[in-house]
PDB file of N, CA and C in Angstrom:
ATOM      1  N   UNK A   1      11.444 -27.995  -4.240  1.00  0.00           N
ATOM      2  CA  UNK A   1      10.081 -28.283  -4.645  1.00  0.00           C
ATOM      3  C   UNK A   1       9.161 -27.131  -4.273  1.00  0.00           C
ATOM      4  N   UNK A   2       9.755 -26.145  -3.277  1.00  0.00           N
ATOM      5  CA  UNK A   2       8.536 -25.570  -2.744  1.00  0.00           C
ATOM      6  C   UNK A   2       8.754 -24.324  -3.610  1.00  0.00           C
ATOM      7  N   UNK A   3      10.052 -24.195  -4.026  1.00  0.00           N
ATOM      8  CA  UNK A   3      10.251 -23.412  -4.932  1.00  0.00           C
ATOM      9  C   UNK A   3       9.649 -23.282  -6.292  1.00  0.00           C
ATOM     10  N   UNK A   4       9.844 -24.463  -6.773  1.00  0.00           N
ATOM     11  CA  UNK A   4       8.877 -24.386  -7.994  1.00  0.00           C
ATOM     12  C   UNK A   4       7.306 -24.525  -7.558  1.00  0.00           C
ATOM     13  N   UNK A   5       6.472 -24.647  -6.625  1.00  0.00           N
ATOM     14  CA  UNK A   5       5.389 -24.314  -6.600  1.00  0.00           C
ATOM     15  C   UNK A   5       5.177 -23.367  -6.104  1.00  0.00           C
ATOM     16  N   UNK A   6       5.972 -22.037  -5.575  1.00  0.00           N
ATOM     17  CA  UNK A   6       5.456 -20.557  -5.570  1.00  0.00           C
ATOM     18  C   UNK A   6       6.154 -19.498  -6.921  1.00  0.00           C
ATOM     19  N   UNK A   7       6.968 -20.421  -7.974  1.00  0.00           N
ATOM     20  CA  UNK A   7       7.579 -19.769  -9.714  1.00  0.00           C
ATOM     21  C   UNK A   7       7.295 -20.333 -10.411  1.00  0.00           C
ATOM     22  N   UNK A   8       6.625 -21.873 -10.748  1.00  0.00           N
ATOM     23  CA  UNK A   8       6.732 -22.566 -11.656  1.00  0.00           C
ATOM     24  C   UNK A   8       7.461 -22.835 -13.294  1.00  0.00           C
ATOM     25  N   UNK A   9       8.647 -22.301 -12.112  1.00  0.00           N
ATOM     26  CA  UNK A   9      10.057 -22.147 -13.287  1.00  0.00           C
ATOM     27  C   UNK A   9      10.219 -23.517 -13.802  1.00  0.00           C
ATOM     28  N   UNK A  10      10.758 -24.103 -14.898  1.00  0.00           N
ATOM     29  CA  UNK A  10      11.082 -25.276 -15.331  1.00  0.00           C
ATOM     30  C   UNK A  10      12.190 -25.648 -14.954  1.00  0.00           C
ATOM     31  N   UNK A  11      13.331 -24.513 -14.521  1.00  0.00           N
ATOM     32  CA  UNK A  11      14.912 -24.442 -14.057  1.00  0.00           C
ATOM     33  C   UNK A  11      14.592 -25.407 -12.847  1.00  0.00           C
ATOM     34  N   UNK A  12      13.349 -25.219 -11.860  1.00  0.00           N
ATOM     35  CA  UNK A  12      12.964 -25.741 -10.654  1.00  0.00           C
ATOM     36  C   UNK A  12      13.037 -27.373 -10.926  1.00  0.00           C
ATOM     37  N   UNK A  13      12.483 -27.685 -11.414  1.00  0.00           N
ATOM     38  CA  UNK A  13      11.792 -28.661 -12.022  1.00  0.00           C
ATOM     39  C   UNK A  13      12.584 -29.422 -12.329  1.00  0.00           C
ATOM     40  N   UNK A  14      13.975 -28.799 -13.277  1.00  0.00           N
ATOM     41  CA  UNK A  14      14.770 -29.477 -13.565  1.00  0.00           C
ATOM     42  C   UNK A  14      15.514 -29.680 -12.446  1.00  0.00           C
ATOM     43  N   UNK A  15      16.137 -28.865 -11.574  1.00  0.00           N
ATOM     44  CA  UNK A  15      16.261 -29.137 -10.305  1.00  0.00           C
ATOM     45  C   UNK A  15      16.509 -30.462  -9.603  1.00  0.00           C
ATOM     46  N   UNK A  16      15.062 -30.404  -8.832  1.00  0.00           N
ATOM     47  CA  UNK A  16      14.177 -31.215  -8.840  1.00  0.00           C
ATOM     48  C   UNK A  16      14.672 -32.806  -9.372  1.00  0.00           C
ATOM     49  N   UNK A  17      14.862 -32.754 -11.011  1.00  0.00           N
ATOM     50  CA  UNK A  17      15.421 -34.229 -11.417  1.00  0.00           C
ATOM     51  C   UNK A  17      16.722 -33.846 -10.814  1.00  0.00           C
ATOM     52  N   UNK A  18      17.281 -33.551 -10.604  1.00  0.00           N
ATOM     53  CA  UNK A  18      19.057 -33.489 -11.017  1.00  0.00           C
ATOM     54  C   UNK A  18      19.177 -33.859  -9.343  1.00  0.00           C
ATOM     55  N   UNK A  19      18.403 -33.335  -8.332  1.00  0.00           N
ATOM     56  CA  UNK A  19      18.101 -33.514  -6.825  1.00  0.00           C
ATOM     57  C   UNK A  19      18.178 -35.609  -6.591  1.00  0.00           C
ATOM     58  N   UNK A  20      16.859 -35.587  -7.162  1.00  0.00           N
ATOM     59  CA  UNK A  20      16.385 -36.965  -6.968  1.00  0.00           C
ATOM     60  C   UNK A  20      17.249 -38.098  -8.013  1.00  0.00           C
ATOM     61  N   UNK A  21      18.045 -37.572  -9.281  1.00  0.00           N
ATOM     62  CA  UNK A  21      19.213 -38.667  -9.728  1.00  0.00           C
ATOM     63  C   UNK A  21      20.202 -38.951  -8.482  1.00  0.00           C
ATOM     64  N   UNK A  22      20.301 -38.105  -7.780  1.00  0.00           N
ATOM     65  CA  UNK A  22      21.625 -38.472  -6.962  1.00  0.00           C
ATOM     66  C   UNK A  22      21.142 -39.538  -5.530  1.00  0.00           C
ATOM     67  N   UNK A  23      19.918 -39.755  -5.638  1.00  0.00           N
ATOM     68  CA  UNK A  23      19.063 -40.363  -4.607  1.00  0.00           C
ATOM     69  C   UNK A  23      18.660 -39.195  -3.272  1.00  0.00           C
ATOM     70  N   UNK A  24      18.591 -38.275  -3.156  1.00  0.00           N
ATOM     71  CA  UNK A  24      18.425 -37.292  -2.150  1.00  0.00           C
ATOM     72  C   UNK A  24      16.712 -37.041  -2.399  1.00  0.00           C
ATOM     73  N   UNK A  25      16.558 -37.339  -1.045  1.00  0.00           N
ATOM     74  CA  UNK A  25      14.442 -37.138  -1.338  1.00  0.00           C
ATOM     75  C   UNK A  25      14.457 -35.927  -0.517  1.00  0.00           C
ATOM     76  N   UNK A  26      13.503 -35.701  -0.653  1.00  0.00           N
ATOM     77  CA  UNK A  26      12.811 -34.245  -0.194  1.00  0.00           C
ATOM     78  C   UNK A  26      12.693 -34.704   1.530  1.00  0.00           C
ATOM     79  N   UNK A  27      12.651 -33.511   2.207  1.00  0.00           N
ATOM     80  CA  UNK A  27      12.449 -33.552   3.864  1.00  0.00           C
ATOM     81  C   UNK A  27      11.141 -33.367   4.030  1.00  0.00           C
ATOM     82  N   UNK A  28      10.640 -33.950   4.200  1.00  0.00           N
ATOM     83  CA  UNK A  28       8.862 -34.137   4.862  1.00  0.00           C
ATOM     84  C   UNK A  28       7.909 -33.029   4.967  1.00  0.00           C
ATOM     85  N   UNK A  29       8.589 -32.859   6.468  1.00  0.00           N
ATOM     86  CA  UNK A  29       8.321 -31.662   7.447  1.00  0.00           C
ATOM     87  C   UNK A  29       9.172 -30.440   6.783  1.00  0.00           C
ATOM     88  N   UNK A  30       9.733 -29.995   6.296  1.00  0.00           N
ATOM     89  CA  UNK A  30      10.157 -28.977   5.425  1.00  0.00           C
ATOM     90  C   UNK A  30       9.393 -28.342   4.197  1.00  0.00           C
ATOM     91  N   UNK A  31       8.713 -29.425   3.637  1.00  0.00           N
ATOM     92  CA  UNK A  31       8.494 -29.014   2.229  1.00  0.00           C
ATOM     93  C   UNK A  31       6.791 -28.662   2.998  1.00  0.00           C
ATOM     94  N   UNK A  32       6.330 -30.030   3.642  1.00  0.00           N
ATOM     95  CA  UNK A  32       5.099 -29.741   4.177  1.00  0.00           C
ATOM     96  C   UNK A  32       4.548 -27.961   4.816  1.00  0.00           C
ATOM     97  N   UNK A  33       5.548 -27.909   5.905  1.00  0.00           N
ATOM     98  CA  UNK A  33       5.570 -26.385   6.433  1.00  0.00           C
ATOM     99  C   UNK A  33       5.169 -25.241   5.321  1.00  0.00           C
ATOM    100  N   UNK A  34       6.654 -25.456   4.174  1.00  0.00           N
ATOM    101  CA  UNK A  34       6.672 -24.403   3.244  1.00  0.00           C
ATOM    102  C   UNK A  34       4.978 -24.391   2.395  1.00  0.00           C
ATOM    103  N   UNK A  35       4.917 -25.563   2.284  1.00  0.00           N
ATOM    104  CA  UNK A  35       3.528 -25.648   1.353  1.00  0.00           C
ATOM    105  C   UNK A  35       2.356 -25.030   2.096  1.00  0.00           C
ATOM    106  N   UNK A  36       2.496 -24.945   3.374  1.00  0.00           N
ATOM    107  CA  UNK A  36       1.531 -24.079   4.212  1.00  0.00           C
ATOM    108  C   UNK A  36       1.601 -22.450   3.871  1.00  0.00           C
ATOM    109  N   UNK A  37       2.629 -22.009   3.734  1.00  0.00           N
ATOM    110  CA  UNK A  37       2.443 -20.909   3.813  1.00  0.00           C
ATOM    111  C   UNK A  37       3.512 -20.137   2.498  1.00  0.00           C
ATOM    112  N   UNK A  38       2.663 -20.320   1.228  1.00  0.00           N
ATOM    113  CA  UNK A  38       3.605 -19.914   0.019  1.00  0.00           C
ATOM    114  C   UNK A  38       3.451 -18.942  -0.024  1.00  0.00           C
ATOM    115  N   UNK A  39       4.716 -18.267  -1.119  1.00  0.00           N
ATOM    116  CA  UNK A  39       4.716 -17.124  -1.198  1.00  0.00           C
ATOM    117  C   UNK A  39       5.150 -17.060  -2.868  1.00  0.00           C
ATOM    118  N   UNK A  40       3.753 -16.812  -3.555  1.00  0.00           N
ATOM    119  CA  UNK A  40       3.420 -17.247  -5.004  1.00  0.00           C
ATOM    120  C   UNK A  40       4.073 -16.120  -5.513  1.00  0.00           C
ATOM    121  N   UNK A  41       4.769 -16.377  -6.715  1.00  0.00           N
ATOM    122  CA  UNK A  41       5.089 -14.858  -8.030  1.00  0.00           C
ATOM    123  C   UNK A  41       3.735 -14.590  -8.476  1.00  0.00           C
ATOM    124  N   UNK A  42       4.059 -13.414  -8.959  1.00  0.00           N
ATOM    125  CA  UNK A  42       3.042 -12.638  -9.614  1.00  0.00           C
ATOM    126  C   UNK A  42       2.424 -13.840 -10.577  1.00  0.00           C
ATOM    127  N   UNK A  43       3.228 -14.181 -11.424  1.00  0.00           N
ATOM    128  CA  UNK A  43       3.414 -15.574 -12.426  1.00  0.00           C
ATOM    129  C   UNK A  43       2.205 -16.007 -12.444  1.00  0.00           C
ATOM    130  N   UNK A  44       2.137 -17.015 -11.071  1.00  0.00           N
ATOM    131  CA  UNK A  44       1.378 -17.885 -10.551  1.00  0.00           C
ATOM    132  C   UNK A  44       0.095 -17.559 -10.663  1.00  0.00           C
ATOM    133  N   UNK A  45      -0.802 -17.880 -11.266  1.00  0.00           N
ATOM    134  CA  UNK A  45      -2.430 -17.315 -11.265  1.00  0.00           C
ATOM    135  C   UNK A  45      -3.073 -17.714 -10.205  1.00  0.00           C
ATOM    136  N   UNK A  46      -4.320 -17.546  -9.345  1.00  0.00           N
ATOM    137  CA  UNK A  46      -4.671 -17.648  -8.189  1.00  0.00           C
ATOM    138  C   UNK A  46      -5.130 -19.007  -8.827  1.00  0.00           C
ATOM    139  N   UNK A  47      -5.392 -19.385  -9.452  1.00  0.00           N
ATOM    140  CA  UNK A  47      -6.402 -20.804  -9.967  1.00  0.00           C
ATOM    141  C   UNK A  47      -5.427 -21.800 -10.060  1.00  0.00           C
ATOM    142  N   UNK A  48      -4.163 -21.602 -10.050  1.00  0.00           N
ATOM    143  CA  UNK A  48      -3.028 -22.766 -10.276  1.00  0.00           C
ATOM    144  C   UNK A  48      -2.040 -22.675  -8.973  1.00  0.00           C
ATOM    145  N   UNK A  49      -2.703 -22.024  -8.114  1.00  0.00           N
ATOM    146  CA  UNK A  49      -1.961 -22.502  -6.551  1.00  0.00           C
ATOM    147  C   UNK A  49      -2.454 -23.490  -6.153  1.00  0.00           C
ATOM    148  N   UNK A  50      -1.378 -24.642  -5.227  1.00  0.00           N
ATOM    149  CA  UNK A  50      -1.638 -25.812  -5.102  1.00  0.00           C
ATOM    150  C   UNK A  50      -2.498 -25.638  -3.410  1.00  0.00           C
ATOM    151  N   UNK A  51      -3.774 -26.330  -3.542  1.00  0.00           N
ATOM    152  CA  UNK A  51      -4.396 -26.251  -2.569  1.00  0.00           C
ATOM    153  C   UNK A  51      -4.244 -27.538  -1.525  1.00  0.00           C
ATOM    154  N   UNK A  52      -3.807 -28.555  -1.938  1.00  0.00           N
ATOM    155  CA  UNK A  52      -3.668 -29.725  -0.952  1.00  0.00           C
ATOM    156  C   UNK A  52      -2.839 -29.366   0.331  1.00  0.00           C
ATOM    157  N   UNK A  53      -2.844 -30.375   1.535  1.00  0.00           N
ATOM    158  CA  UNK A  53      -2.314 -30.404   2.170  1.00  0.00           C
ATOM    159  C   UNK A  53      -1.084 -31.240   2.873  1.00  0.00           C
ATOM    160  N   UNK A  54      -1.080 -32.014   1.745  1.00  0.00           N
ATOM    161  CA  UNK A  54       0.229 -33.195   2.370  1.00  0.00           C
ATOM    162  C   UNK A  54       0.910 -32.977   1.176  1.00  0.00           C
ATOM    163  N   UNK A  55       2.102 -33.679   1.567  1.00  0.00           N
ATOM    164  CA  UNK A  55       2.965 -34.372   0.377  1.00  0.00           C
ATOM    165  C   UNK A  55       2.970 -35.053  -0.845  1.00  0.00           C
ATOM    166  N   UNK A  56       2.238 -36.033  -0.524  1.00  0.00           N
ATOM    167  CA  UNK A  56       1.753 -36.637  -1.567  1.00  0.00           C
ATOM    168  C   UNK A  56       0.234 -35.794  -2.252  1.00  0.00           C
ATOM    169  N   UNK A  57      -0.195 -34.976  -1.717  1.00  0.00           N
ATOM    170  CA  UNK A  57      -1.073 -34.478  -2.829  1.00  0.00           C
ATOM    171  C   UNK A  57      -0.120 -33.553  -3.295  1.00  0.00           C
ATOM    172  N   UNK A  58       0.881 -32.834  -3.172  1.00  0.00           N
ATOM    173  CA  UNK A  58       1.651 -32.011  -3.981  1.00  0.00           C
ATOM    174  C   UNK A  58       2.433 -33.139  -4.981  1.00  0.00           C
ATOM    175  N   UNK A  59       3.185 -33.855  -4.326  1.00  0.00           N
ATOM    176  CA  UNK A  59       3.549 -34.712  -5.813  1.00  0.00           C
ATOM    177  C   UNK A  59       2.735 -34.816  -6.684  1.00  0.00           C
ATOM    178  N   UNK A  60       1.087 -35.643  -6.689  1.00  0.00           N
ATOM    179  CA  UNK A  60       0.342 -35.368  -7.566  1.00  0.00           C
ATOM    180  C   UNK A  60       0.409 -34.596  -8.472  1.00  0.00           C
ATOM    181  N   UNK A  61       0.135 -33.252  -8.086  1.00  0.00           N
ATOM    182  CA  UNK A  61      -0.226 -31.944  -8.373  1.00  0.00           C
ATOM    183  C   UNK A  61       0.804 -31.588  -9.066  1.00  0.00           C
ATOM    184  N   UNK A  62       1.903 -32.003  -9.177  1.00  0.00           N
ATOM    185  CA  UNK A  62       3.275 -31.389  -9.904  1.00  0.00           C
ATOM    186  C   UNK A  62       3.642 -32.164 -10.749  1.00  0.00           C
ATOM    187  N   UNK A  63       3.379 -33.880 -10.416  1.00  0.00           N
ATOM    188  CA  UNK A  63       3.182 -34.623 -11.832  1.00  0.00           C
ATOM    189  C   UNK A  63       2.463 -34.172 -12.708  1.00  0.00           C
ATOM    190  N   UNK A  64       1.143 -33.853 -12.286  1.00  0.00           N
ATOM    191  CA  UNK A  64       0.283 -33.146 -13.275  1.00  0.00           C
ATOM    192  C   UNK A  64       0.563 -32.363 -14.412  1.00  0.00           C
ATOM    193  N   UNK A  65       1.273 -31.136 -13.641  1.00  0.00           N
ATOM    194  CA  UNK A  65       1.998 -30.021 -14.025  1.00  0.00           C
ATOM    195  C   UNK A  65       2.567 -30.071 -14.950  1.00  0.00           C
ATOM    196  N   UNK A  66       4.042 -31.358 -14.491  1.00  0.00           N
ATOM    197  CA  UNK A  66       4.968 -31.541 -15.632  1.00  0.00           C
ATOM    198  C   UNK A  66       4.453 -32.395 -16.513  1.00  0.00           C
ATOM    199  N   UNK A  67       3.673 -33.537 -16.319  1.00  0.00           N
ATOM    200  CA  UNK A  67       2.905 -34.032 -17.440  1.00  0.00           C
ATOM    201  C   UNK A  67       2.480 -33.057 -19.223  1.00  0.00           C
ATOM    202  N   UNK A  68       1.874 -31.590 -18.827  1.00  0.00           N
ATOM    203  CA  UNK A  68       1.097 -31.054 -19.557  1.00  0.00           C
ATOM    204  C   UNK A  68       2.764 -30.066 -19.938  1.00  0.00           C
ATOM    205  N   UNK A  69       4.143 -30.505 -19.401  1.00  0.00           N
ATOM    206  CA  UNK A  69       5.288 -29.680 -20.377  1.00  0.00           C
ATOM    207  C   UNK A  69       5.596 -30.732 -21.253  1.00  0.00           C
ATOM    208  N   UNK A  70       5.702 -29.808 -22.644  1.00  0.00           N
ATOM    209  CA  UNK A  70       6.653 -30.513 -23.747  1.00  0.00           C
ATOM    210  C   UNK A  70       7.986 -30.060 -23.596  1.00  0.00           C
ATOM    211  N   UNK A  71       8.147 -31.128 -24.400  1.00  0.00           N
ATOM    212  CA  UNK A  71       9.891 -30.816 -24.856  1.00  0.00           C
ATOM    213  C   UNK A  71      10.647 -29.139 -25.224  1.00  0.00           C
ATOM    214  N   UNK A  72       9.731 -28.537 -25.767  1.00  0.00           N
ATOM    215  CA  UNK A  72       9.359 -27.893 -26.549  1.00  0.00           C
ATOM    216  C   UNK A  72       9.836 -26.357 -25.796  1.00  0.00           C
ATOM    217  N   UNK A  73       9.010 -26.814 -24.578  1.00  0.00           N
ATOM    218  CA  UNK A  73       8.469 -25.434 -23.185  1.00  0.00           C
ATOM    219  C   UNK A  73       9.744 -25.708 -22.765  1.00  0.00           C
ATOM    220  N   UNK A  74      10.377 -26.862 -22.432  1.00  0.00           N
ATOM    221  CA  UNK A  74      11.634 -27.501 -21.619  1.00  0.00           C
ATOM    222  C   UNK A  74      12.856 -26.215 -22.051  1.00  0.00           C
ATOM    223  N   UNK A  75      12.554 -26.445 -23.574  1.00  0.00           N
ATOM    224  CA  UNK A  75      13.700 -26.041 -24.332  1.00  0.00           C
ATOM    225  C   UNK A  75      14.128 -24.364 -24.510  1.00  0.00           C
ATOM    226  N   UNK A  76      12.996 -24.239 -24.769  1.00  0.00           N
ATOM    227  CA  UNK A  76      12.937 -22.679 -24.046  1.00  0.00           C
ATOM    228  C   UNK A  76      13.364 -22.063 -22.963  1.00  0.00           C
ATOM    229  N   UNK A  77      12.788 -23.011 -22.070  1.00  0.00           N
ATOM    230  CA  UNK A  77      13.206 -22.001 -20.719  1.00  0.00           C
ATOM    231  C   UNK A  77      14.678 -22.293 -20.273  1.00  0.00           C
ATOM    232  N   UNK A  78      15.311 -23.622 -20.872  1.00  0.00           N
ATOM    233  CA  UNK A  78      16.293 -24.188 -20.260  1.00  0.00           C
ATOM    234  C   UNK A  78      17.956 -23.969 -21.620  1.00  0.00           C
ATOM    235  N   UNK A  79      16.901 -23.099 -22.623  1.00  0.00           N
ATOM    236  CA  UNK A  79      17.967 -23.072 -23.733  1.00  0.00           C
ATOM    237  C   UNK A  79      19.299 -22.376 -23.315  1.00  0.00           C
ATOM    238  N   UNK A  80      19.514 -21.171 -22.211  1.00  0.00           N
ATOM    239  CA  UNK A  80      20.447 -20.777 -21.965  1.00  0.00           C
ATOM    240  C   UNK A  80      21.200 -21.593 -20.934  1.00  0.00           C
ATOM    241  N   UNK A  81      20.510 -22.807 -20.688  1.00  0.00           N
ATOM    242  CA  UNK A  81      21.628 -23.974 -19.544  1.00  0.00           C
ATOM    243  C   UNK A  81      22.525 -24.974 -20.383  1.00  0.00           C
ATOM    244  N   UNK A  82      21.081 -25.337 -21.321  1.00  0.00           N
ATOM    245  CA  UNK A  82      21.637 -26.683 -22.086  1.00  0.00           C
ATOM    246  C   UNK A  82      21.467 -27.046 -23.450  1.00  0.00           C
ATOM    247  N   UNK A  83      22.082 -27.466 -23.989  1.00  0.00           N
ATOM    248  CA  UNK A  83      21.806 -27.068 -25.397  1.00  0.00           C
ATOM    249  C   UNK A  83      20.988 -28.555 -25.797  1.00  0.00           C
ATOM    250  N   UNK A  84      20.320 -27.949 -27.416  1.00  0.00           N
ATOM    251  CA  UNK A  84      18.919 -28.618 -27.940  1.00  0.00           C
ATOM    252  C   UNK A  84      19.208 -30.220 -27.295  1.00  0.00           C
ATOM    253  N   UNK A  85      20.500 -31.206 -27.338  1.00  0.00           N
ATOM    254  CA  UNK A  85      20.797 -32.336 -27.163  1.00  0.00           C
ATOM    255  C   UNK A  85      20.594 -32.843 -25.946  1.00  0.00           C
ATOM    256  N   UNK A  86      20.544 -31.628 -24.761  1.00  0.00           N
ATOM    257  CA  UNK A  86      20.662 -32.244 -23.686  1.00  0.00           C
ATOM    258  C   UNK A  86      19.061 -32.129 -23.657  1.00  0.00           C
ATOM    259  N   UNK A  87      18.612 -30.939 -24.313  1.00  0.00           N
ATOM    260  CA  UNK A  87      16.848 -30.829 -23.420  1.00  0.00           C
ATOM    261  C   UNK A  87      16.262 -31.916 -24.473  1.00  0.00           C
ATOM    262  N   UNK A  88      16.710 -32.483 -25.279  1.00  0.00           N
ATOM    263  CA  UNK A  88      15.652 -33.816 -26.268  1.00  0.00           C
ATOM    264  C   UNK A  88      15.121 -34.613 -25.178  1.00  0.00           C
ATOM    265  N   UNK A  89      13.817 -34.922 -25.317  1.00  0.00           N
ATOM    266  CA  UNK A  89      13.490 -36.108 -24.496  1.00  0.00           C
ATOM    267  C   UNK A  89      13.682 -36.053 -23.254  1.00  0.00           C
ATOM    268  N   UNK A  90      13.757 -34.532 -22.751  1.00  0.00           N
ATOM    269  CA  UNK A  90      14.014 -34.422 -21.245  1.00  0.00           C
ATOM    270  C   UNK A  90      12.717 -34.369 -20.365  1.00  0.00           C
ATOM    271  N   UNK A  91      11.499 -34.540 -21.500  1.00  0.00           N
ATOM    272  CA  UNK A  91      10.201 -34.053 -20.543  1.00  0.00           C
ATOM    273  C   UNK A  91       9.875 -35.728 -19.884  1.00  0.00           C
ATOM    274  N   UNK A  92      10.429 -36.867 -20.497  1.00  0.00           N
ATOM    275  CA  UNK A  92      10.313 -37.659 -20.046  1.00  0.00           C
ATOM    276  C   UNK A  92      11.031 -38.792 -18.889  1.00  0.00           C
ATOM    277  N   UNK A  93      12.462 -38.251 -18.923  1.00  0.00           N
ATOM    278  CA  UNK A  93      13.223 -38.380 -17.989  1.00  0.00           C
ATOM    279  C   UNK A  93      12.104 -37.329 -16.417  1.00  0.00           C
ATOM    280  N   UNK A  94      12.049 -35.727 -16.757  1.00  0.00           N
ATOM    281  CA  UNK A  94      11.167 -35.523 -15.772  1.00  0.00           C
ATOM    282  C   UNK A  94      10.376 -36.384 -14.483  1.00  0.00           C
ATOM    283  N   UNK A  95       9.053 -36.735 -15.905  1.00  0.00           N
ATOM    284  CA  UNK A  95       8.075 -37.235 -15.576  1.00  0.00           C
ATOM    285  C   UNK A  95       8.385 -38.821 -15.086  1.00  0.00           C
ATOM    286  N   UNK A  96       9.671 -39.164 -14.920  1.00  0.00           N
ATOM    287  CA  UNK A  96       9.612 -40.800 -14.568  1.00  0.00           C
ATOM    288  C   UNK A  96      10.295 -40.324 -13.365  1.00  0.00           C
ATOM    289  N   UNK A  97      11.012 -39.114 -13.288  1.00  0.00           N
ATOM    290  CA  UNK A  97      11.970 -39.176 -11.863  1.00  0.00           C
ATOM    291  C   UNK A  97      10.913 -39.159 -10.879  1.00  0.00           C
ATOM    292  N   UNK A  98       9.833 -37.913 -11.484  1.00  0.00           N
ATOM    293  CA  UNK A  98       8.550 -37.557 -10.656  1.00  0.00           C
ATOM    294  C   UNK A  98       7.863 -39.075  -9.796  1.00  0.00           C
ATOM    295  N   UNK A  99       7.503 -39.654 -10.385  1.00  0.00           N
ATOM    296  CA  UNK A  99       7.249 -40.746 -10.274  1.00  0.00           C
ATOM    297  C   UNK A  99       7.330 -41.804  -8.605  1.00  0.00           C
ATOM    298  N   UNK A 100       8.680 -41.436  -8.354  1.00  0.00           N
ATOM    299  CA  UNK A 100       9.178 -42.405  -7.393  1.00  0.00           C
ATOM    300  C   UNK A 100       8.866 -41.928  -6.311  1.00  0.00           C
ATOM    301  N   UNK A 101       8.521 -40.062  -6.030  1.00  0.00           N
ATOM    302  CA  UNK A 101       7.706 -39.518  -4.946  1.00  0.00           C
ATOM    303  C   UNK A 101       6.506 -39.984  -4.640  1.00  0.00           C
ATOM    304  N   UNK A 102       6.389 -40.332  -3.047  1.00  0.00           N
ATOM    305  CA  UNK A 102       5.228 -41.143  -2.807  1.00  0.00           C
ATOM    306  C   UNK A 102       4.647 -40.080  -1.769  1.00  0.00           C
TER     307      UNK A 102
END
């Protein structure tokens, strides 16, 4: 997670689901720490670094995120993993795994 909020790679993201299908949640105090002190890509515009300070305002903040990807963006970035069948309808699998982070 902390990864995709200093690349905002979609590979992350997808991640991310493939992490939380297997039931494995994120470590607290790990992700918290990292979120203290990122270390953003060039990528990252200064206006879309996540400024909160807990956990749950980063879940927010990354629902957000993936909310505003289509299928579309998915497919692109993820075309050399998976082909058109697997990325269909993957922005919404995403956004429901997102979900269960509290």
């Amino acid at each position: 997670m902390a990864a995709w909020n200093e690349r905002r790679l979609i590979r992350d993201i997808y991640d991310i689901w493939f992490i939380l299908q297997m039931n494995v949640m994120p470590d607290i105090g790990t992700l918290e720490k990292r979120l203290r002190k990122p270390s953003y890509s060039r990528l990252v515009r200064k206006q879309d670094h996540f400024t909160g300070q807990t956990c749950g305002e980063f879940y927010e903040f990354m629902r957000a995120k993936v909310f505003d990807m289509t299928d579309e963006d998915i497919m692109k970035e993820l075309s050399d993993y998976l082909s058109p069948q697997e990325t269909a309808e993957l922005s919404l699998l995403l956004r429901a795994s997102l979900a269960i982070l509290k």
